[in-house]
PDBML (XML) file of the C-alpha atoms, coordinates in Angstrom:
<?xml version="1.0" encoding="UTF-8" ?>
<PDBx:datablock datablockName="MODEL"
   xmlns:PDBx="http://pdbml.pdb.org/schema/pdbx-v50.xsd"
   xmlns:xsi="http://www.w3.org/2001/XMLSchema-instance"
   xsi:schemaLocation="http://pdbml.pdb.org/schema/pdbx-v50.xsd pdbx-v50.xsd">
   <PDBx:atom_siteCategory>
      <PDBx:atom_site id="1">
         <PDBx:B_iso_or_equiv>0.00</PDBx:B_iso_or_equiv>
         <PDBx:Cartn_x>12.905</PDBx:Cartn_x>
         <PDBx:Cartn_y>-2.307</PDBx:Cartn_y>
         <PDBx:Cartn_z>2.033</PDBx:Cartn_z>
         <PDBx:auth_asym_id>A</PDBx:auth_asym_id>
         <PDBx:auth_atom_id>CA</PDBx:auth_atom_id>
         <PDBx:auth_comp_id>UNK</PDBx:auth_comp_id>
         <PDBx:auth_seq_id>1</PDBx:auth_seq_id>
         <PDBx:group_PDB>ATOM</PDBx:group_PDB>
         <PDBx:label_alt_id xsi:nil="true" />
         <PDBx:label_asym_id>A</PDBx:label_asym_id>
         <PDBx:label_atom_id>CA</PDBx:label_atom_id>
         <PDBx:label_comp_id>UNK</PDBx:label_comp_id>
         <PDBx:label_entity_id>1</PDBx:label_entity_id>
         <PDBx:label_seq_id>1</PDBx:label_seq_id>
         <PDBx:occupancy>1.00</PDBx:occupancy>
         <PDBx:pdbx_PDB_model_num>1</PDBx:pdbx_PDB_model_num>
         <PDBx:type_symbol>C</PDBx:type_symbol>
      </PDBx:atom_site>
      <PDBx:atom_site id="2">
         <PDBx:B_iso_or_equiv>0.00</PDBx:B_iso_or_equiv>
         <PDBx:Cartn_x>10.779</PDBx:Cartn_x>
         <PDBx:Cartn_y>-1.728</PDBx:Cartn_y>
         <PDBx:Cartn_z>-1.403</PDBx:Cartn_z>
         <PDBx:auth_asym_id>A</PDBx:auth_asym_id>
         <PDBx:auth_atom_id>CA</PDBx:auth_atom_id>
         <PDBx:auth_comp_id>UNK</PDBx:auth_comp_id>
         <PDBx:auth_seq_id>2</PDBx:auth_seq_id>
         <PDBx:group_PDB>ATOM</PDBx:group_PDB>
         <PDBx:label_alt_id xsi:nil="true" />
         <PDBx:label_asym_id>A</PDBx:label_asym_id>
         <PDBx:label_atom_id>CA</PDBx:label_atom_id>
         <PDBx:label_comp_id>UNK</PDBx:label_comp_id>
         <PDBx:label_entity_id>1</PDBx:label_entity_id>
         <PDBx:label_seq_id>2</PDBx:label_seq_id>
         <PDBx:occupancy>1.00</PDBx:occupancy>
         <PDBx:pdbx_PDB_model_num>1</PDBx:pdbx_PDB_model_num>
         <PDBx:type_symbol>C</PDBx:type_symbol>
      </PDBx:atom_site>
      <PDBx:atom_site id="3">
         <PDBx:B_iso_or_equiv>0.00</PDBx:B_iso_or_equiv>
         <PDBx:Cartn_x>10.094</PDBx:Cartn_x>
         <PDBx:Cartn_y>-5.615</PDBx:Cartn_y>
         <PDBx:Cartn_z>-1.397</PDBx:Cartn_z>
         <PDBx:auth_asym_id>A</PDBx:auth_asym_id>
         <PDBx:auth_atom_id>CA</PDBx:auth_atom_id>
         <PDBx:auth_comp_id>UNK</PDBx:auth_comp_id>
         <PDBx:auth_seq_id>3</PDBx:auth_seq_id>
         <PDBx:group_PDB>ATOM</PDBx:group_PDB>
         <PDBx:label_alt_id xsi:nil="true" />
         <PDBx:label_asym_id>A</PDBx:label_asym_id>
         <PDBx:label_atom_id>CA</PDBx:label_atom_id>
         <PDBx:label_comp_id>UNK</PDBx:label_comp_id>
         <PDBx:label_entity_id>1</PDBx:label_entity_id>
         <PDBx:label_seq_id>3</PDBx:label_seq_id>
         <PDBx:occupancy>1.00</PDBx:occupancy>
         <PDBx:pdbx_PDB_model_num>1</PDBx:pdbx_PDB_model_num>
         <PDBx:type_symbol>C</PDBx:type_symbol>
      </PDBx:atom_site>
      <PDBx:atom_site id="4">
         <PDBx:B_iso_or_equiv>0.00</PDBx:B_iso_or_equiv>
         <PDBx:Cartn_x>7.985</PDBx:Cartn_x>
         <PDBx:Cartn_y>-5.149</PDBx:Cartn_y>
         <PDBx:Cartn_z>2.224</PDBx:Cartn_z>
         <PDBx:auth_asym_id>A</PDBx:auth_asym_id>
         <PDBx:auth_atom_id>CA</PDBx:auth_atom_id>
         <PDBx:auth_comp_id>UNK</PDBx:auth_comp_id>
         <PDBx:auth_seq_id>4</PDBx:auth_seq_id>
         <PDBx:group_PDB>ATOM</PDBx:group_PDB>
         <PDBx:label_alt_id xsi:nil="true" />
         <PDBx:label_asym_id>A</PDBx:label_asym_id>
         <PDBx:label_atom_id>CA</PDBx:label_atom_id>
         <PDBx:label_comp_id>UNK</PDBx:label_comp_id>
         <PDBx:label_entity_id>1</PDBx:label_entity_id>
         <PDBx:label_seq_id>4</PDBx:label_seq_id>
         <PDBx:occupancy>1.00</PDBx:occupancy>
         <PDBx:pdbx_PDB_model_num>1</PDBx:pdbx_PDB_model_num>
         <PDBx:type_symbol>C</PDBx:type_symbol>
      </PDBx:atom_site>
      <PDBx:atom_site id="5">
         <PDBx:B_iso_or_equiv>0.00</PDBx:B_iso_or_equiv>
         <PDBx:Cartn_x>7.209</PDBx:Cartn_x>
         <PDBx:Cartn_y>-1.862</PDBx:Cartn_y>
         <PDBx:Cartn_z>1.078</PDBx:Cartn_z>
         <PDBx:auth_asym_id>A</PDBx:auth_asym_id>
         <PDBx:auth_atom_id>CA</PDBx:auth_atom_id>
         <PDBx:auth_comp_id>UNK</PDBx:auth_comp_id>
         <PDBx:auth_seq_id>5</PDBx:auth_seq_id>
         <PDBx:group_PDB>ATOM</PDBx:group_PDB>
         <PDBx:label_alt_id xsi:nil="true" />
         <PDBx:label_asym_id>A</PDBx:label_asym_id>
         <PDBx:label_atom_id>CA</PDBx:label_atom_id>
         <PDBx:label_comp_id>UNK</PDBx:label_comp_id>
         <PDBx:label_entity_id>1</PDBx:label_entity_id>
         <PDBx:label_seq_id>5</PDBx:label_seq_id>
         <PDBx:occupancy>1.00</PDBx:occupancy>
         <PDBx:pdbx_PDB_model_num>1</PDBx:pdbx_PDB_model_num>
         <PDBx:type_symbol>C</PDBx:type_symbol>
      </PDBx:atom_site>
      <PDBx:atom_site id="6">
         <PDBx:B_iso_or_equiv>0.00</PDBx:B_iso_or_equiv>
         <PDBx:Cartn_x>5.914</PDBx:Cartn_x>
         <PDBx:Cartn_y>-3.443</PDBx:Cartn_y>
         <PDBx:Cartn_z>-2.349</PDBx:Cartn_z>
         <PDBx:auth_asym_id>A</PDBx:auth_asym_id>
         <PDBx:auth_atom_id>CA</PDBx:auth_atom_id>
         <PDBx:auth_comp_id>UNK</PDBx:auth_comp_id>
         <PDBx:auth_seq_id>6</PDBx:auth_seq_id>
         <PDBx:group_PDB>ATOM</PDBx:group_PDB>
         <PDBx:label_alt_id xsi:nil="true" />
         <PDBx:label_asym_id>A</PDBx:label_asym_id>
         <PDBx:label_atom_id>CA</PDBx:label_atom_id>
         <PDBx:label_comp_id>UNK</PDBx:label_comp_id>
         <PDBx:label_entity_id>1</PDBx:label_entity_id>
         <PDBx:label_seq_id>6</PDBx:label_seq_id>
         <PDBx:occupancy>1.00</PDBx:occupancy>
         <PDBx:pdbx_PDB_model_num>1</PDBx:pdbx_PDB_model_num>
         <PDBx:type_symbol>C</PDBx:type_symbol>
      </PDBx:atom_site>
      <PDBx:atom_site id="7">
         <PDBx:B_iso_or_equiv>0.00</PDBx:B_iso_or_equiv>
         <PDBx:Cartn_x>3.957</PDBx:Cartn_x>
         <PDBx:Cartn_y>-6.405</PDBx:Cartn_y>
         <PDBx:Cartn_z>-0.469</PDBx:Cartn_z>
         <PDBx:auth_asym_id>A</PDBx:auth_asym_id>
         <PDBx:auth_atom_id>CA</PDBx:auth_atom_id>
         <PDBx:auth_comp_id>UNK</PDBx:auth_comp_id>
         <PDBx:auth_seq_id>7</PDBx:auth_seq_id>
         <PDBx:group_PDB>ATOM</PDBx:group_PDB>
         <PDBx:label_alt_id xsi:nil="true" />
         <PDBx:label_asym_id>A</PDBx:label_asym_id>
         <PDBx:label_atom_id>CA</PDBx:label_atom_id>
         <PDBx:label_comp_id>UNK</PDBx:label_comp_id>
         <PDBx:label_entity_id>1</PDBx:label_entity_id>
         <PDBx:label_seq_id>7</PDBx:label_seq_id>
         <PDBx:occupancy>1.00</PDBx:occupancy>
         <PDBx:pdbx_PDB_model_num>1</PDBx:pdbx_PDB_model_num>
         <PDBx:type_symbol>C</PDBx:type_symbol>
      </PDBx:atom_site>
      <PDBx:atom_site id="8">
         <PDBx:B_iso_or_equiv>0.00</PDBx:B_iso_or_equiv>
         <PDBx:Cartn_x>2.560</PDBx:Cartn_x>
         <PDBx:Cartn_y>-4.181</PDBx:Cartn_y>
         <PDBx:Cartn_z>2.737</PDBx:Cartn_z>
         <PDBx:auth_asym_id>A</PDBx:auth_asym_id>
         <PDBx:auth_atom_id>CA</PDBx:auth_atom_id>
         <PDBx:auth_comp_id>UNK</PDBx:auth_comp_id>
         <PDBx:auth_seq_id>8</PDBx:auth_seq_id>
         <PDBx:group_PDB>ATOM</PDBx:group_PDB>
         <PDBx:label_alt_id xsi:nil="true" />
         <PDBx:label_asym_id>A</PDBx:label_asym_id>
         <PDBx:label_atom_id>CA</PDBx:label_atom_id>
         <PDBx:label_comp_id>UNK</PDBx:label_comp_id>
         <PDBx:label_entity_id>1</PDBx:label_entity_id>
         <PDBx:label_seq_id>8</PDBx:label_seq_id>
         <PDBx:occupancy>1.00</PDBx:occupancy>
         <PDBx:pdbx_PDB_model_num>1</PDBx:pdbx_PDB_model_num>
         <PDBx:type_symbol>C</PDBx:type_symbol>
      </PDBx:atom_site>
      <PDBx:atom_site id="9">
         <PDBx:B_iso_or_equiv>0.00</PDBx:B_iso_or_equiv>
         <PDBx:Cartn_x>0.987</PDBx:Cartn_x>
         <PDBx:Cartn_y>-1.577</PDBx:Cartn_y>
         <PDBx:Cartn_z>-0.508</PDBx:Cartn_z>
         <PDBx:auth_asym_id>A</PDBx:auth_asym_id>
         <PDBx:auth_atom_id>CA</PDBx:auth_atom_id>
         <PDBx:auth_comp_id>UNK</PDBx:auth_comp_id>
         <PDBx:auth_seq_id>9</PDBx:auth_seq_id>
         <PDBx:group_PDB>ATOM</PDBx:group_PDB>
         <PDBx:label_alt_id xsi:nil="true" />
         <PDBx:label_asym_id>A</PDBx:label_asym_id>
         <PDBx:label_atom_id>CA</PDBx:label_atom_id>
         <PDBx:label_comp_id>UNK</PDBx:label_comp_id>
         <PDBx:label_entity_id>1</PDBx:label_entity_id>
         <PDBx:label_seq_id>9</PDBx:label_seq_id>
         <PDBx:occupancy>1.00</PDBx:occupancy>
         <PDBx:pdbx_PDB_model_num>1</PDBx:pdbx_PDB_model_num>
         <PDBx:type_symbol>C</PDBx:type_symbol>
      </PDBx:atom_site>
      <PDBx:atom_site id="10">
         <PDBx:B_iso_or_equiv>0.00</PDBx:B_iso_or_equiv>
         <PDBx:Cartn_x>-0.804</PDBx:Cartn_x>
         <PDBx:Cartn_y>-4.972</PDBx:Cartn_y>
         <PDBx:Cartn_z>-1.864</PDBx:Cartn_z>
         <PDBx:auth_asym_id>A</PDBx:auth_asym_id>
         <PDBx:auth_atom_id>CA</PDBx:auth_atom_id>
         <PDBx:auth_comp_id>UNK</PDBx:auth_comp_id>
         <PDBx:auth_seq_id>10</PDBx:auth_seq_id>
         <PDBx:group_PDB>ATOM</PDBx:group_PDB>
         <PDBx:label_alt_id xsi:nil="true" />
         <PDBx:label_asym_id>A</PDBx:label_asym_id>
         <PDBx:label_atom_id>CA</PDBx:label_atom_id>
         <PDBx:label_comp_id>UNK</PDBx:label_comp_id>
         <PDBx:label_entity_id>1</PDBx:label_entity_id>
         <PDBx:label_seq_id>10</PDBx:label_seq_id>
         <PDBx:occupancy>1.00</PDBx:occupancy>
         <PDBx:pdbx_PDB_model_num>1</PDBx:pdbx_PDB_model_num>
         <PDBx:type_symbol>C</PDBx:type_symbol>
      </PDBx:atom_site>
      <PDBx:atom_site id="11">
         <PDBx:B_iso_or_equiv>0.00</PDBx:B_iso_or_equiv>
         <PDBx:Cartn_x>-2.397</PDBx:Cartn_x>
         <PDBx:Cartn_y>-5.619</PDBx:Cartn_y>
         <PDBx:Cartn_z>1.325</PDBx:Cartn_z>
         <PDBx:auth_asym_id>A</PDBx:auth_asym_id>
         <PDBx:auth_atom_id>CA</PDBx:auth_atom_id>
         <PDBx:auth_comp_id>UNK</PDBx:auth_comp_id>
         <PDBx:auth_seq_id>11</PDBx:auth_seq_id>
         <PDBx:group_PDB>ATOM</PDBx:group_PDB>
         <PDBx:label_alt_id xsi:nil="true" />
         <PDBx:label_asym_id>A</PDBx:label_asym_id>
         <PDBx:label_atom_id>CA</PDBx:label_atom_id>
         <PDBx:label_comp_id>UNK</PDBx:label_comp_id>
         <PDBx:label_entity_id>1</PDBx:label_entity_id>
         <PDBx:label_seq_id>11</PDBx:label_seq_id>
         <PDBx:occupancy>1.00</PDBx:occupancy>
         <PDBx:pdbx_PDB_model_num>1</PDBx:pdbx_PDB_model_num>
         <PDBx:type_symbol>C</PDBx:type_symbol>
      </PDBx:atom_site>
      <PDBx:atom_site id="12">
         <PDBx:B_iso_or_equiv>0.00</PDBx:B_iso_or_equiv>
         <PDBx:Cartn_x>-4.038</PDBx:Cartn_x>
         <PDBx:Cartn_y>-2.671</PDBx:Cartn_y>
         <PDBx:Cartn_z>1.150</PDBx:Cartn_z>
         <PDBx:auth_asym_id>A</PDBx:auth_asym_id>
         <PDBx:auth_atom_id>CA</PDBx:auth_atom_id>
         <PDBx:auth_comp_id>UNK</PDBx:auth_comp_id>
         <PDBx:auth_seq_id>12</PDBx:auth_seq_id>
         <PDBx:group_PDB>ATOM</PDBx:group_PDB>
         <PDBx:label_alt_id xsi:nil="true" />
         <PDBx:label_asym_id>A</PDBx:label_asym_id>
         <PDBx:label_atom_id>CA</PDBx:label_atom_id>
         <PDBx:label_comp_id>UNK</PDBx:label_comp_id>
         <PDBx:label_entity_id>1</PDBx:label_entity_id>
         <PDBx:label_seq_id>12</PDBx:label_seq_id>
         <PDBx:occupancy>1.00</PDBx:occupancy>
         <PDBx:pdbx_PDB_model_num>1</PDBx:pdbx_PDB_model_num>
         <PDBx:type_symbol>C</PDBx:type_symbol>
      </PDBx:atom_site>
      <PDBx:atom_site id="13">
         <PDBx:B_iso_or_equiv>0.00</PDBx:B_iso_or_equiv>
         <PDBx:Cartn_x>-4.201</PDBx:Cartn_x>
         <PDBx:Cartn_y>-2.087</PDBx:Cartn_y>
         <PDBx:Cartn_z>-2.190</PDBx:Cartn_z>
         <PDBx:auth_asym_id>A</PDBx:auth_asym_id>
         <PDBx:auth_atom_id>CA</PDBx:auth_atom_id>
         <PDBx:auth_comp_id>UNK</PDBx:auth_comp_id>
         <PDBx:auth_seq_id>13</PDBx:auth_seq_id>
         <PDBx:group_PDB>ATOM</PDBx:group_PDB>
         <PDBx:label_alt_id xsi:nil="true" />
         <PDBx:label_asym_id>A</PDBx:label_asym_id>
         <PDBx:label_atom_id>CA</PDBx:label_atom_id>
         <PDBx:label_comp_id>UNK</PDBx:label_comp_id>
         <PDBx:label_entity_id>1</PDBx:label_entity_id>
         <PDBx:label_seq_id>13</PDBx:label_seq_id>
         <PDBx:occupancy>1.00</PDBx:occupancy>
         <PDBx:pdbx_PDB_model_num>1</PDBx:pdbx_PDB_model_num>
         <PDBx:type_symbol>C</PDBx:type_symbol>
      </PDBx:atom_site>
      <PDBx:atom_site id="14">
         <PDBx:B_iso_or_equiv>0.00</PDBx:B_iso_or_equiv>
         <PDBx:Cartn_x>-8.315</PDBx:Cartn_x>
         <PDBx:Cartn_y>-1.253</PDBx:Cartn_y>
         <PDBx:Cartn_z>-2.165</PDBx:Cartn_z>
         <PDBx:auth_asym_id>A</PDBx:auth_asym_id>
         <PDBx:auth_atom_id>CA</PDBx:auth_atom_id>
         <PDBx:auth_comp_id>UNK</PDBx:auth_comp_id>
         <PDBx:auth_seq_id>14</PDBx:auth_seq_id>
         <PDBx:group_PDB>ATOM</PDBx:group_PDB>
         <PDBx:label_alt_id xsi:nil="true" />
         <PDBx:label_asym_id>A</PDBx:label_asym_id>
         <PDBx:label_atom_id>CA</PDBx:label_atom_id>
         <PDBx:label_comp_id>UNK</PDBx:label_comp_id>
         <PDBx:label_entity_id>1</PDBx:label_entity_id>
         <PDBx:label_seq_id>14</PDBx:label_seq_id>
         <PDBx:occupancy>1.00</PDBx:occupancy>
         <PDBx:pdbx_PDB_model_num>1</PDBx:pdbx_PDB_model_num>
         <PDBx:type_symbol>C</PDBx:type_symbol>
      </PDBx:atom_site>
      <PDBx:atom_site id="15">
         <PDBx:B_iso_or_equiv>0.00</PDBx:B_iso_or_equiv>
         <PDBx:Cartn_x>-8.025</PDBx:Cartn_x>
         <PDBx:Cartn_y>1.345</PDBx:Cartn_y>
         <PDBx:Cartn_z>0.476</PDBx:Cartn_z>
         <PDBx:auth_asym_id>A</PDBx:auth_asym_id>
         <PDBx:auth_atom_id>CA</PDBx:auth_atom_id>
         <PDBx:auth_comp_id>UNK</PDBx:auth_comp_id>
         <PDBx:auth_seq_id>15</PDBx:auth_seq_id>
         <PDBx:group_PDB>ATOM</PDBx:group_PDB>
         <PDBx:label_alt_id xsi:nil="true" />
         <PDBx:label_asym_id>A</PDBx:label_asym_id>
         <PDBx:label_atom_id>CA</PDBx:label_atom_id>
         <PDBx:label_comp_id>UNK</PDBx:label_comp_id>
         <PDBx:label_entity_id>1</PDBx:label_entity_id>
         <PDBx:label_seq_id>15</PDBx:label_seq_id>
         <PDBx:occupancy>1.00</PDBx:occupancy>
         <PDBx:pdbx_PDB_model_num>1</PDBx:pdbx_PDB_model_num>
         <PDBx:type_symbol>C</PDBx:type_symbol>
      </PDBx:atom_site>
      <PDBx:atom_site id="16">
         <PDBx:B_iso_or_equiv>0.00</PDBx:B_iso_or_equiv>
         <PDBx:Cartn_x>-4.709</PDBx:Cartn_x>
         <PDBx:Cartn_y>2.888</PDBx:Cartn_y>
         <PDBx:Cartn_z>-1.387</PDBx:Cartn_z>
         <PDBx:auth_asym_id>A</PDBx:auth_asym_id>
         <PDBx:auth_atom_id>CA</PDBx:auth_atom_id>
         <PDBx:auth_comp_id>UNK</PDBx:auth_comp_id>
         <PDBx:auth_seq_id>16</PDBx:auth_seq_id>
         <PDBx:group_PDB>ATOM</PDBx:group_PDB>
         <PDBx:label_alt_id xsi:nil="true" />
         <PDBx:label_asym_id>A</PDBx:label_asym_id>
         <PDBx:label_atom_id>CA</PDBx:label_atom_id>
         <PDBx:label_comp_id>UNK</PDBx:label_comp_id>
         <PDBx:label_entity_id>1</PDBx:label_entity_id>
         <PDBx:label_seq_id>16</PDBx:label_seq_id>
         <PDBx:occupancy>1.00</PDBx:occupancy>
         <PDBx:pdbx_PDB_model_num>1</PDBx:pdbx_PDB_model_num>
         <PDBx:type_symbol>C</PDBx:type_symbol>
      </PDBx:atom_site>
      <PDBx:atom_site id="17">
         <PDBx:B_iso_or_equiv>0.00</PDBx:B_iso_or_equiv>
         <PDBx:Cartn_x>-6.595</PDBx:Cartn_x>
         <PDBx:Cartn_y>3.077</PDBx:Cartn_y>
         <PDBx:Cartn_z>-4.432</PDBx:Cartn_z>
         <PDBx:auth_asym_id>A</PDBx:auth_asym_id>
         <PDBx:auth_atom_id>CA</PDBx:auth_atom_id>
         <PDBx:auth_comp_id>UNK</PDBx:auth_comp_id>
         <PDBx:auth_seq_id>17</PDBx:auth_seq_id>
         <PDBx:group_PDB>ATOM</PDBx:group_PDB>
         <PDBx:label_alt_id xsi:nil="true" />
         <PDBx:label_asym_id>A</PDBx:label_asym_id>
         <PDBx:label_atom_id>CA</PDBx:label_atom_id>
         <PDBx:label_comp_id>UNK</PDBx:label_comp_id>
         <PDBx:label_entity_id>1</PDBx:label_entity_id>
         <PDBx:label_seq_id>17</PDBx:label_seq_id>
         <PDBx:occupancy>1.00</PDBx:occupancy>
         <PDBx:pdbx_PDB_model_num>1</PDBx:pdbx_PDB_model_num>
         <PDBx:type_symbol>C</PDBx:type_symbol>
      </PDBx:atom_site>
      <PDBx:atom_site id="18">
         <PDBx:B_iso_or_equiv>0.00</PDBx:B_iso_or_equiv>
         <PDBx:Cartn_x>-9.727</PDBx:Cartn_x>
         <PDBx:Cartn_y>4.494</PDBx:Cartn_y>
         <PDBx:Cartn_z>-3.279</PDBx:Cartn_z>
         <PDBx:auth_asym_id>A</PDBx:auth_asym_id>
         <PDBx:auth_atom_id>CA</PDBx:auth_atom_id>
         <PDBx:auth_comp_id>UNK</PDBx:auth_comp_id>
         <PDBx:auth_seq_id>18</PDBx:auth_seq_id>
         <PDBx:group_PDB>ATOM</PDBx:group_PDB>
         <PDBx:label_alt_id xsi:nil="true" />
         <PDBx:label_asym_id>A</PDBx:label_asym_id>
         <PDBx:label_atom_id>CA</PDBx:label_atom_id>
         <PDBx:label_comp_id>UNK</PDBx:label_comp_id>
         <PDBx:label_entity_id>1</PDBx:label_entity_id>
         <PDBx:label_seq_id>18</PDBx:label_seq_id>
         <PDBx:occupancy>1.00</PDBx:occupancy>
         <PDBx:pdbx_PDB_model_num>1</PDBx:pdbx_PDB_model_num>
         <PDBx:type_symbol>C</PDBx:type_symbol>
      </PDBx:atom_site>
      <PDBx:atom_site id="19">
         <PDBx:B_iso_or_equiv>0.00</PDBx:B_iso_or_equiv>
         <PDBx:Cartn_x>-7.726</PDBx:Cartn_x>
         <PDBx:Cartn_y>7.155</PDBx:Cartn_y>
         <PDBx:Cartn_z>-1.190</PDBx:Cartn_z>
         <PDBx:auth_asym_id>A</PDBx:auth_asym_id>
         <PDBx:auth_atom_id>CA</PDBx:auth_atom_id>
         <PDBx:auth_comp_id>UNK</PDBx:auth_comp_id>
         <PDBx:auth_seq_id>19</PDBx:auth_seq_id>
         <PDBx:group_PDB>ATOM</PDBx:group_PDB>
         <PDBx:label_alt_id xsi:nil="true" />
         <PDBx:label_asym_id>A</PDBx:label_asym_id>
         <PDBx:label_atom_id>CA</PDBx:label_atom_id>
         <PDBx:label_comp_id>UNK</PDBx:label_comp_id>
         <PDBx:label_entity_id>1</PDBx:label_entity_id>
         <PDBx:label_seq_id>19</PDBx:label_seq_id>
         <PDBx:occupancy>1.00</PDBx:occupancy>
         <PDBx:pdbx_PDB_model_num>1</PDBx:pdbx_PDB_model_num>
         <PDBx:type_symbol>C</PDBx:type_symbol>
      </PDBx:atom_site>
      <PDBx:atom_site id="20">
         <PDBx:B_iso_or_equiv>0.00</PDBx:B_iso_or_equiv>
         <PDBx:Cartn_x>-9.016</PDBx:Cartn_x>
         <PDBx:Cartn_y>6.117</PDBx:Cartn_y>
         <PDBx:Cartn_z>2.272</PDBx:Cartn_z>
         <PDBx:auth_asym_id>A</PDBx:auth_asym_id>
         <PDBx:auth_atom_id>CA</PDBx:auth_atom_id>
         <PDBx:auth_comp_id>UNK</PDBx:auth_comp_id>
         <PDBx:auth_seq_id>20</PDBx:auth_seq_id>
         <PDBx:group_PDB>ATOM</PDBx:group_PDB>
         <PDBx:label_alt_id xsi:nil="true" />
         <PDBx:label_asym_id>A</PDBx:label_asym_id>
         <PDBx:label_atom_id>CA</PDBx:label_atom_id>
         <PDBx:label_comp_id>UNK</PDBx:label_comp_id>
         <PDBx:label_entity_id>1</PDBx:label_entity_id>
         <PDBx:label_seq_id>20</PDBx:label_seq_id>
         <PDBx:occupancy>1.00</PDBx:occupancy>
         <PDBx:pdbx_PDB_model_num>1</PDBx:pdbx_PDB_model_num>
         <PDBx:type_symbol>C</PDBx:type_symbol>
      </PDBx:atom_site>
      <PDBx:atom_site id="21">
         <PDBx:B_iso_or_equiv>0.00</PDBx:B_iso_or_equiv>
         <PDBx:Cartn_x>-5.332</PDBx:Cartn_x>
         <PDBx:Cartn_y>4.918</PDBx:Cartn_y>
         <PDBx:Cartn_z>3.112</PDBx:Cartn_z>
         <PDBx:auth_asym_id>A</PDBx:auth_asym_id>
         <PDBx:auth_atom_id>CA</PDBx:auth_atom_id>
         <PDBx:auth_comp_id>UNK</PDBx:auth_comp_id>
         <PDBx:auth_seq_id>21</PDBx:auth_seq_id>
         <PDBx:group_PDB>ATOM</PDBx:group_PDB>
         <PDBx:label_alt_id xsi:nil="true" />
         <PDBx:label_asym_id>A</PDBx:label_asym_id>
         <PDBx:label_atom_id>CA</PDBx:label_atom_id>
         <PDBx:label_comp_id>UNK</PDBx:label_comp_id>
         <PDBx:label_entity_id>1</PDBx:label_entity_id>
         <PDBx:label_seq_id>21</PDBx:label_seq_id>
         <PDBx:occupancy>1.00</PDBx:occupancy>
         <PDBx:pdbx_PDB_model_num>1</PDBx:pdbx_PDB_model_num>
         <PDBx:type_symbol>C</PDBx:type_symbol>
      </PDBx:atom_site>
      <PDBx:atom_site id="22">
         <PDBx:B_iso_or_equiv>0.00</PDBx:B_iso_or_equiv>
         <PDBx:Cartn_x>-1.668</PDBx:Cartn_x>
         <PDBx:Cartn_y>6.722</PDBx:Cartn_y>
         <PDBx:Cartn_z>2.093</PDBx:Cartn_z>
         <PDBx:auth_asym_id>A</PDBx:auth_asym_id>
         <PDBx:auth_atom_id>CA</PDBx:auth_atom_id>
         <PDBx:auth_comp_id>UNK</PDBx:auth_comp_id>
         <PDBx:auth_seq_id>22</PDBx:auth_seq_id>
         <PDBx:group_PDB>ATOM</PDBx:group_PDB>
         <PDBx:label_alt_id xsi:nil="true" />
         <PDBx:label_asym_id>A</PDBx:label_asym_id>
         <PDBx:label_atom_id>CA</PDBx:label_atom_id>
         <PDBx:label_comp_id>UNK</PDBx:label_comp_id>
         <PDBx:label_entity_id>1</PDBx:label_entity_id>
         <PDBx:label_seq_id>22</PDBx:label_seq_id>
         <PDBx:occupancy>1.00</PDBx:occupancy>
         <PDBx:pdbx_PDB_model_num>1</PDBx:pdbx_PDB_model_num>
         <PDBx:type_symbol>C</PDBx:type_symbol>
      </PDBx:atom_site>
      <PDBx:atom_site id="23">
         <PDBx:B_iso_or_equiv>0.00</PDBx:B_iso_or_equiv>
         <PDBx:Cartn_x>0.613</PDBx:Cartn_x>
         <PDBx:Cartn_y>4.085</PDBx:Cartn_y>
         <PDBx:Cartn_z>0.645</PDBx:Cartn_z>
         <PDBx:auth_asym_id>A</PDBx:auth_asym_id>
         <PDBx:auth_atom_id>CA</PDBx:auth_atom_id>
         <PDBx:auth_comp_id>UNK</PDBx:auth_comp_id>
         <PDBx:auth_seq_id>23</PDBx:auth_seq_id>
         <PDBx:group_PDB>ATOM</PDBx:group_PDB>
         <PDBx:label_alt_id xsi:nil="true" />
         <PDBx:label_asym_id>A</PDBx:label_asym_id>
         <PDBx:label_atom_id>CA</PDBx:label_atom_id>
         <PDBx:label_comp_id>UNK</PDBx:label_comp_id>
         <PDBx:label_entity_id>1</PDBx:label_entity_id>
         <PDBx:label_seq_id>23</PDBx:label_seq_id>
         <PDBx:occupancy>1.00</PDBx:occupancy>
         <PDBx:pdbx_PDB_model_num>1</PDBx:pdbx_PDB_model_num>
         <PDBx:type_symbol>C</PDBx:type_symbol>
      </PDBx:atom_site>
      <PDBx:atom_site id="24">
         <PDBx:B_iso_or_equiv>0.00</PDBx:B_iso_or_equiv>
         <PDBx:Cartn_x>3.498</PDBx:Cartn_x>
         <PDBx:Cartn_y>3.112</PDBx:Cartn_y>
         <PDBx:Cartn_z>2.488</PDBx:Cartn_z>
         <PDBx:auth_asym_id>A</PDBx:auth_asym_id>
         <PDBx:auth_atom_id>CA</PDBx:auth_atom_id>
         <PDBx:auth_comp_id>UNK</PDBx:auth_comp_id>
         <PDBx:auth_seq_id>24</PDBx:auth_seq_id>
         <PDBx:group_PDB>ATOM</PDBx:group_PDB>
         <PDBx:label_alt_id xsi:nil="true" />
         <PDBx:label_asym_id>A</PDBx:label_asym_id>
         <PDBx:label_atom_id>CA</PDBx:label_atom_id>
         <PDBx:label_comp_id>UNK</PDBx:label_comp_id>
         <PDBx:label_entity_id>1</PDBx:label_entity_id>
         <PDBx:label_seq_id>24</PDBx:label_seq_id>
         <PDBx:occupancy>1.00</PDBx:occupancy>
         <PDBx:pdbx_PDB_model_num>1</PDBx:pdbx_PDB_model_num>
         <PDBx:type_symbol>C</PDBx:type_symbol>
      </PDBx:atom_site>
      <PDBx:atom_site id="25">
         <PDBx:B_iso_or_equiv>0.00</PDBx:B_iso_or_equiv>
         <PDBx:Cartn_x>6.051</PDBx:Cartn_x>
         <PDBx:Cartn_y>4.957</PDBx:Cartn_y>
         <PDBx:Cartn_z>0.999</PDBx:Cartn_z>
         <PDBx:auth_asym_id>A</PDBx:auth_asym_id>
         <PDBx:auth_atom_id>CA</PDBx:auth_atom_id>
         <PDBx:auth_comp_id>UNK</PDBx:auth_comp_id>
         <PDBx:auth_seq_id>25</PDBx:auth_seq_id>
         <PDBx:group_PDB>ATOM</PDBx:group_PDB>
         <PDBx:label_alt_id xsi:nil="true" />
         <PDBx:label_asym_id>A</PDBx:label_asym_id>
         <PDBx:label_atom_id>CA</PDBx:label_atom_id>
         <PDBx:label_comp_id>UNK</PDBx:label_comp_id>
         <PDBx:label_entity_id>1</PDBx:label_entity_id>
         <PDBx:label_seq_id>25</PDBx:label_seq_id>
         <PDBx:occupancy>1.00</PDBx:occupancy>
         <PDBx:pdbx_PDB_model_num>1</PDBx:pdbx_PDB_model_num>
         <PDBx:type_symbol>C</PDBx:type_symbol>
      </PDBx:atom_site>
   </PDBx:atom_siteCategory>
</PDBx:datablock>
């Protein structure tokens, strides 16, 4: 599933980055 995986980390690619939110993996 790394496509989802891929598209679900863009969607919260903000939070991710500013470490408010694990990625998905």
């Amino acid at each position: 599933k790394a496509e989802e995986i891929e598209r679900n980390d863009a969607f919260f690619e903000d939070q991710i980055k500013d470490g408010s939110l694990p990625d998905t993996a």
